[in-house]
Protein backbone atom coordinates (compact mmCIF):
# COMPACT_ATOMS: atom_id res chain seq x y z
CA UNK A 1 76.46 90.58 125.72
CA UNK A 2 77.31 89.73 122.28
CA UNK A 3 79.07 92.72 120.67
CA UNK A 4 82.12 91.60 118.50
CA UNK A 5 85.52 92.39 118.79
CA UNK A 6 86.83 94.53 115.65
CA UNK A 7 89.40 91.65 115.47
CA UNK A 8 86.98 89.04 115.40
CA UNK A 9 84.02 91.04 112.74
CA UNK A 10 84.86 89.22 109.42
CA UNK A 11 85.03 85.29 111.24
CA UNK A 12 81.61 86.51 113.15
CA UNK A 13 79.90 87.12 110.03
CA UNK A 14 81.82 84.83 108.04
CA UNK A 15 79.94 81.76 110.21
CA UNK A 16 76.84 83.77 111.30
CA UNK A 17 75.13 81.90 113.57
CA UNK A 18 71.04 81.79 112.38
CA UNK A 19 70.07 82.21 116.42
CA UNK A 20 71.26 85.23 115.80
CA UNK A 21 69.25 86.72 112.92
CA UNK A 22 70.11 90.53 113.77
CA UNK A 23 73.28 92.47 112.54
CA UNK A 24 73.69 95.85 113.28
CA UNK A 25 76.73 97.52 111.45
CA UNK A 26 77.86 100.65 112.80
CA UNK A 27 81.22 102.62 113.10
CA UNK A 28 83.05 105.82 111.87
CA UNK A 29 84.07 104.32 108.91
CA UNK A 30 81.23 104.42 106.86
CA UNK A 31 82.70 102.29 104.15
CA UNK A 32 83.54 99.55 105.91
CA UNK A 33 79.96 99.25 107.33
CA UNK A 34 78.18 99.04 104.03
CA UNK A 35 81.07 96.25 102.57
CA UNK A 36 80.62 94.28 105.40
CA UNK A 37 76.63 94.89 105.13
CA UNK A 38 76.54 94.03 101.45
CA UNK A 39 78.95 90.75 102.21
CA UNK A 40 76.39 89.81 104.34
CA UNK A 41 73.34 89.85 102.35
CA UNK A 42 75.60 88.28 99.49
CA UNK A 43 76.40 85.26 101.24
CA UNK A 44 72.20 85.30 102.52
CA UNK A 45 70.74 85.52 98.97
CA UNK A 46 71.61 84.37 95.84
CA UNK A 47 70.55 87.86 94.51
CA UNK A 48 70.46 91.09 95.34
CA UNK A 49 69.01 92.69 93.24
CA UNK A 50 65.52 90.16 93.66
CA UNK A 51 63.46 92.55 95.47
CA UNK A 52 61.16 89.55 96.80
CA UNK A 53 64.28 88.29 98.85
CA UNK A 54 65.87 91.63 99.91
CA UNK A 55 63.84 94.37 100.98
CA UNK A 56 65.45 97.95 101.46
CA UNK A 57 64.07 100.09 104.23
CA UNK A 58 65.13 103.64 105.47
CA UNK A 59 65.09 104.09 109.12
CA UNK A 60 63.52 107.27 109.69
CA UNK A 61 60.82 105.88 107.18
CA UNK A 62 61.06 102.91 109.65
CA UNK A 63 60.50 105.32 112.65
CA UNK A 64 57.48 106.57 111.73
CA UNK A 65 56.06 102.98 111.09
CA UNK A 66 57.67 100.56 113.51
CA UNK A 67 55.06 97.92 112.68
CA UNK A 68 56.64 97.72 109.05
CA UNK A 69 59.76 95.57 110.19
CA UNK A 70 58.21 93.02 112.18
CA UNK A 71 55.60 92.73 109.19
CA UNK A 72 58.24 92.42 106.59
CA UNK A 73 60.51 89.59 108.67
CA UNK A 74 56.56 87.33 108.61
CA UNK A 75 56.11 87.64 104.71
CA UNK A 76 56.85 84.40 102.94
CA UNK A 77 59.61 84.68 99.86
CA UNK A 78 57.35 84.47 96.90
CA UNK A 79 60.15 81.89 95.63
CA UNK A 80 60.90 80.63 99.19
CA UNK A 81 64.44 80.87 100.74
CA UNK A 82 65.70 83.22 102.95
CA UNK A 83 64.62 87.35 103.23
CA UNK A 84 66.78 90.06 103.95
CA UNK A 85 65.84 93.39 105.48
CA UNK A 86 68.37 95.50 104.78
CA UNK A 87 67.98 98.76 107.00
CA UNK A 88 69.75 102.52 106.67
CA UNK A 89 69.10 103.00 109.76
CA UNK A 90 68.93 107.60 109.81
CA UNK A 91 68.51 110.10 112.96
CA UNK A 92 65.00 108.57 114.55
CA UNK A 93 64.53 105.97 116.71
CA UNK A 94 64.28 102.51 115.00
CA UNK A 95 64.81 100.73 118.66
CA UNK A 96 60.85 100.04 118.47
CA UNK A 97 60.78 98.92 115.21
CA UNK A 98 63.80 96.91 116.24
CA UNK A 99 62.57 95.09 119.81
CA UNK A 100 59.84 92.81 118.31
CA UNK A 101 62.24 91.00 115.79
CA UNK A 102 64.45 90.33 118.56
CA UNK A 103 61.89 88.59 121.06
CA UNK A 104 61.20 85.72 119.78
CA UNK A 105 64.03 86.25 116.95
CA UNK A 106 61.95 86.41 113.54
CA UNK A 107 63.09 84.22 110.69
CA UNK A 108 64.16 87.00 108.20
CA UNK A 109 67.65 88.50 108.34
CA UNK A 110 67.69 92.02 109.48
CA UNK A 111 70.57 93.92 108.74
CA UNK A 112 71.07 97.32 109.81
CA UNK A 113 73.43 99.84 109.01
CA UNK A 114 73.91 102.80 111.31
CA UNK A 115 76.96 105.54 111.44
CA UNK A 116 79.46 105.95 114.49
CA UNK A 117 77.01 105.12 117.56
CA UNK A 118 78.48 105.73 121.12
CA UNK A 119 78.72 103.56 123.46
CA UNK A 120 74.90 103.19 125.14
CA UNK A 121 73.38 104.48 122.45
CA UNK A 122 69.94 103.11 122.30
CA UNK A 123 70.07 100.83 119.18
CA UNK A 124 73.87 99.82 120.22
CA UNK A 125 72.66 98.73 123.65
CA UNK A 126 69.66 96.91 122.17
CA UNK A 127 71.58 94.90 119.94
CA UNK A 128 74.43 93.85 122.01
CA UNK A 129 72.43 93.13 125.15
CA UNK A 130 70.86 91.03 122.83
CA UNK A 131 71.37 87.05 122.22
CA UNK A 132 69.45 87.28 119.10
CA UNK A 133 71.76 89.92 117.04
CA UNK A 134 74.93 91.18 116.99
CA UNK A 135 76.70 94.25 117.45
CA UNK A 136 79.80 94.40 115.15
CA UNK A 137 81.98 97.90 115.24
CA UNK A 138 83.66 99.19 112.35
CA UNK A 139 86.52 101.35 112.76
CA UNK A 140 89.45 102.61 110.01
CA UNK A 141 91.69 99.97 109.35
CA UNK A 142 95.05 99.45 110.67
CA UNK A 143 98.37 99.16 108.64
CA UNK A 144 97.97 95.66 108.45
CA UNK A 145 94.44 95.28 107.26
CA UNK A 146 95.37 97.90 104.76
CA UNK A 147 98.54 95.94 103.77
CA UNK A 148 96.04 92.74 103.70
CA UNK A 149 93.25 94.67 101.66
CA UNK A 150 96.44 95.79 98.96
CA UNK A 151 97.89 91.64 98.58
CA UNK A 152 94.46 90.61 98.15
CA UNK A 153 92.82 93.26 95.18
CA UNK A 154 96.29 93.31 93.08
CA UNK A 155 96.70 89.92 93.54
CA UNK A 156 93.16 89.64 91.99
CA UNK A 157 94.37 91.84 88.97
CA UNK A 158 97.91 89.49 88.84
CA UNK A 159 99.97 92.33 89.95
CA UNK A 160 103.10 91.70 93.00
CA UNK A 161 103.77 94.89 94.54
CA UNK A 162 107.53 96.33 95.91
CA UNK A 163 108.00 96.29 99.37
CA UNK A 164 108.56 99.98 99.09
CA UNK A 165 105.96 100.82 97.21
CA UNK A 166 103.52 98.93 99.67
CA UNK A 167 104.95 100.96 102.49
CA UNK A 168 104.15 104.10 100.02
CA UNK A 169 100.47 102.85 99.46
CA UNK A 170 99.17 102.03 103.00
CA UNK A 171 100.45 105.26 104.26
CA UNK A 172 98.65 107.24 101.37
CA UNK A 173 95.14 105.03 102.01
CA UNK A 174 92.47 104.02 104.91
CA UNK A 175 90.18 106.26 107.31
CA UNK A 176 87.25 104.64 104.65
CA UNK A 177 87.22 100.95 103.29
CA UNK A 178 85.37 102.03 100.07
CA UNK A 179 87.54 104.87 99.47
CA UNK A 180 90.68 102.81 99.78
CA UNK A 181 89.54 99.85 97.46
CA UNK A 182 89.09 102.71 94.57
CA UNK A 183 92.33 103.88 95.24
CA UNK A 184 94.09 100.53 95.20
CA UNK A 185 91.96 99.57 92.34
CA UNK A 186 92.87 102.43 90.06
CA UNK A 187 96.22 101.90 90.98
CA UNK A 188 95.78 98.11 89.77
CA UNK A 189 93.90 99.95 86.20
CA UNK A 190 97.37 102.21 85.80
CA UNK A 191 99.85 98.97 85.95
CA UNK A 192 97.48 96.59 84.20
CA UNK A 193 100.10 94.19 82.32
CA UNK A 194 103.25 95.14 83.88
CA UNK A 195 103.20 92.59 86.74
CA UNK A 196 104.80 94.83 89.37
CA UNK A 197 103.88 97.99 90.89
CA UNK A 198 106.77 100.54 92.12
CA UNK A 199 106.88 103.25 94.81
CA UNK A 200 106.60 105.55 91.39
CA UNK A 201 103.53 104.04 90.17
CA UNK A 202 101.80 104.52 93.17
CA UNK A 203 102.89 107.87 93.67
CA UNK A 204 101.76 108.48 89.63
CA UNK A 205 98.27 106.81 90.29
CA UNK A 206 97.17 107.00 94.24
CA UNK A 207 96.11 109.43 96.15
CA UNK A 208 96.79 113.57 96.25
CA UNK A 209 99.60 114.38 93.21
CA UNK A 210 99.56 117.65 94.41
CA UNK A 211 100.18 116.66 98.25
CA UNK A 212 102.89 114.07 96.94
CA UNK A 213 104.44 117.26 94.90
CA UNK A 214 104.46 119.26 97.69
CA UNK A 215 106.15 116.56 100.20
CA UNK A 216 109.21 116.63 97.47
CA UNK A 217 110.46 120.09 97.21
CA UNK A 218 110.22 120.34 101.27
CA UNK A 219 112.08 116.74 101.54
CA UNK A 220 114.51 117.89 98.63
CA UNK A 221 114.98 121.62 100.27
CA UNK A 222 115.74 120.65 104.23
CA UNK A 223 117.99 118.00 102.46
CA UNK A 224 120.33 120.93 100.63
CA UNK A 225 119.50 119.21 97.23
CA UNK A 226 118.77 122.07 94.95
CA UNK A 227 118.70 120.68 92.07
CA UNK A 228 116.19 118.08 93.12
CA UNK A 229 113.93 120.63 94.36
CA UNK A 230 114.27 122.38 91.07
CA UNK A 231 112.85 119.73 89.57
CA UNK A 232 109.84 118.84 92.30
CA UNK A 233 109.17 122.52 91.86
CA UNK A 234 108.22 121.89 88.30
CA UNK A 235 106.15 118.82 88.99
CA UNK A 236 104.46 121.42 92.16
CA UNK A 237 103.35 123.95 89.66
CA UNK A 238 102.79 121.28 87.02
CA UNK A 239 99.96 119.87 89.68
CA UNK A 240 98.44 123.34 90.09
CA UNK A 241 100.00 123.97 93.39
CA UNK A 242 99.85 127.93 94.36
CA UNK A 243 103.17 129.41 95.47
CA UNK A 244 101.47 130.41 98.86
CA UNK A 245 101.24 126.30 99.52
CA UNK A 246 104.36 125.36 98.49
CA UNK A 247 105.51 128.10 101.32
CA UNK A 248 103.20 126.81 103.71
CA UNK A 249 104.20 122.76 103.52
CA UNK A 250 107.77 124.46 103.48
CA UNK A 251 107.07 126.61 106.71
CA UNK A 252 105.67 123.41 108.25
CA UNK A 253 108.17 121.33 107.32
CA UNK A 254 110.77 123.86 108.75
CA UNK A 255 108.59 123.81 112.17
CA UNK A 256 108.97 120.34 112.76
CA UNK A 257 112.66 120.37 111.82
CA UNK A 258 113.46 122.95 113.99
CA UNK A 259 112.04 120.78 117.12
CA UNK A 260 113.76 118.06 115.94
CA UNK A 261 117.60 120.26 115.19
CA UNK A 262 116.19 121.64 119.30
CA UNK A 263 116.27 117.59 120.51
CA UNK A 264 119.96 116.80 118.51
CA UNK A 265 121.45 119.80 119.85
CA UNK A 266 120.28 119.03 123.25
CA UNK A 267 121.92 115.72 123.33
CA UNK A 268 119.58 113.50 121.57
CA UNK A 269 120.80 110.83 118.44
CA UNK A 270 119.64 111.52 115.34
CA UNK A 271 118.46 108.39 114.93
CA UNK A 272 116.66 108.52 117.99
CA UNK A 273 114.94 111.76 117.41
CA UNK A 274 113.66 110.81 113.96
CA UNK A 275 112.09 107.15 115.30
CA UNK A 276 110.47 109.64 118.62
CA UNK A 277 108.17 111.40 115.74
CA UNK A 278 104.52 111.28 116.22
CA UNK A 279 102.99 110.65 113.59
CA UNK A 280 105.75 108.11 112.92
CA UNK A 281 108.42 109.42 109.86
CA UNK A 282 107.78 107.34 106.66
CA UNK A 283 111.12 105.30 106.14
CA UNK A 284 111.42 106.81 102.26
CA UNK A 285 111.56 110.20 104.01
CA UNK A 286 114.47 109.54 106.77
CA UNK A 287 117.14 109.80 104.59
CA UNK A 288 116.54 113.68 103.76
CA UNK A 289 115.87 114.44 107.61
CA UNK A 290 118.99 112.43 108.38
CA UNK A 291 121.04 114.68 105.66
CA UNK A 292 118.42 118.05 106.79
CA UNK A 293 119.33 117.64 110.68
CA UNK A 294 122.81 117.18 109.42
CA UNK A 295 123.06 120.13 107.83
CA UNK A 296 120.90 122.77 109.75
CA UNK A 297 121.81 123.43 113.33
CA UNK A 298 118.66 124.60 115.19
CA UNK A 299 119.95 128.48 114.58
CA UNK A 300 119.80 127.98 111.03
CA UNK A 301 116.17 126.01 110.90
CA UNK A 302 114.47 129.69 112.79
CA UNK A 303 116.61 131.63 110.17
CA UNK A 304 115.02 129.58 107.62
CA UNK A 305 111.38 129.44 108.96
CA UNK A 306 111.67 133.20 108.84
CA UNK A 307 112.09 133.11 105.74
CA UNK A 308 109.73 131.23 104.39
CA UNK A 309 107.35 133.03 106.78
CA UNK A 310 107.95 136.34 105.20
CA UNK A 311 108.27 134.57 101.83
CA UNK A 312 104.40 133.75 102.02
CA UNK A 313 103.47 137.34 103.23
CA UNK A 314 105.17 138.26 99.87
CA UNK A 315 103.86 136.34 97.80
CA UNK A 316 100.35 136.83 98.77
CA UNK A 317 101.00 140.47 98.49
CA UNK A 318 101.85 139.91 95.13
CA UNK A 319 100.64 137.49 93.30
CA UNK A 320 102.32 138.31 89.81
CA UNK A 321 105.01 137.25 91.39
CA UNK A 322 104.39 134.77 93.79
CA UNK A 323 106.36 131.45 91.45
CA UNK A 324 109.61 133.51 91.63
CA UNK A 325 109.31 135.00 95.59
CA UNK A 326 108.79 130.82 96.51
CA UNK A 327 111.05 129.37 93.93
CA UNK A 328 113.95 131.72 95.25
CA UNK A 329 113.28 131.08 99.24
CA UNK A 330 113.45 127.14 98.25
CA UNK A 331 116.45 127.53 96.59
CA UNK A 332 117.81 129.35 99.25
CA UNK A 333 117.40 127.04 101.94
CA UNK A 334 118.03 124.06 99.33
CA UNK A 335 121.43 126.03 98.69
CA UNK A 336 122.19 126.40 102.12
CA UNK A 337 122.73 130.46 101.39
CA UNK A 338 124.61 132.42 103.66
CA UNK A 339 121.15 134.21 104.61
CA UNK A 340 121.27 131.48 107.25
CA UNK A 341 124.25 131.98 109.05
């Protein structure tokens, strides 16, 4: 059985061992399968863009010819030096295809990139039952290969990032390798020459503004800061946020308060309650659920998802004045109005 740990992937393929002369990629994370694909045939061939030392194949292609593999992996480099066989692999079969470069393993390296395949899925159990190839999984990355992933691309651009703003920046990334480096990347572009990146330039440069926008005026409104939420109500409809989703991340936010104002009231430590949440609170968010719980007994939170509640049937009622039916229920509950008892 030779299928690699997730832990172990980048070391396995790092010192590939040539008895093994099989890779299959595979995983939900779709980006991490084709960097770790591409690192492979990088460190294989000094080019790879020389189509007589990398040949590209598409599995279902593949399928309906399985003879083509084994017949590719026997052709001599017109140059010499290694060949790659880079396969995508698709919805067919390419387990026959597959079989004859495994017994005896062929000279060529075949690697093969497939999406997220269960566990005894043909081509999964081929290649890890296998002592000529290996099986490596690739799943989202943690918080620490994200944190690892940020050092290493803005330390590329000569950029140090705040301990904050890291925080900020894993929790905004991941689920999809390639989609992360382009969002740490045009975070690097935005602080090009300023040698430090803040918590504000990330939340200026990564990710959803308009999620980021709406996170404010329901942090700054549970908190009883009105005139902060003023202003993140600006920025909201300054990102093009309707008034019906301001509402809703408001309602939502007020649902999840009101469970936690249910667990203090019960007995439960602030402190306590906040570190129970699942998905974990973000640390730059405590402080206005510390001063929210605080402030709202759990009474006051179902006054105040009420209102929001009926706040979003008026507003989608009427649009024309949808800004000034969700400006006035955040400023209510941001003013602590005596609507709520």
């Amino acid at each position: 059985m030779v299928a690699v740990r997730a832990g172990d992937a980048e070391t396995a393929l790092s010192r590939r061992d040539p008895k093994r002369p099989v890779i299959l990629l595979f995983g939900p994370d779709t980006g991490l399968v084709r960097e770790r694909a591409e690192g492979v045939v990088r460190r294989a061939v000094p080019d790879m863009a020389d189509p007589f030392a990398v040949v590209r194949l598409d599995g279902d292609e593949l399928a309906s010819d399985p003879r083509r593999l084994i017949d590719e992996t026997r052709t001599i480099g017109l140059f010499g030096g290694q060949r790659v066989i880079w396969v995508k692999a698709g919805s067919r079969n390419i387990v026959p295809a597959l079989e004859p470069a495994l017994s005896p393993p062929c000279d060529a390296l075949v690697v093969v990139e497939a999406g997220d395949l269960k566990r005894g899925a043909p081509l999964r159990s081929l290649c890890e039952n296998s002592q000529a190839a290996l099986a490596i999984a690739c799943y989202a990355d943690g918080e620490r290969d994200l944190a690892r992933l940020v050092d290493t691309m803005l330390g590329e651009a000569g950029l140090t990032i705040d301990r904050d703003a890291k925080e900020l920046l894993v929790s905004l990334i991941g689920g999809d390798r390639l989609a992360s480096r382009g969002e740490i990347a045009k975070l690097a572009l935005y602080a090009k020459g300023q040698g430090r990146v803040t918590a504000e330039d990330v939340r200026q440069a990564v990710g959803d503004a308009s999620a980021l926008a709406l996170d404010d005026v329901v942090d700054a409104a549970l908190a009883g800061d009105a005139t902060s939420a003023a202003a993140a109500l600006a920025k909201a409809w300054g990102a093009a946020n309707r008034p019906d989703a301001i509402l809703g991340a408001l309602l939502r936010g007020l649902t999840s308060l009101h469970q936690m104002a249910l667990a203090v009231q019960s007995g439960t430590s602030i402190d306590r309650v906040l570190d129970q949440q699942k998905p974990a609170v973000h640390f730059s968010r405590k402080p206005y659920l510390e001063r929210a719980l605080r402030g709202l007994s759990a009474d006051q939170c179902l006054r105040a998802l009420l209102m929001a509640d009926d706040a979003i049937l008026a507003a989608r009622r009427n649009a024309q004045m949808g800004e000034v039916i969700a400006e006035r229920c955040v400023l209510q509950i941001a003013l602590r109005r005596r609507d709520l008892g």
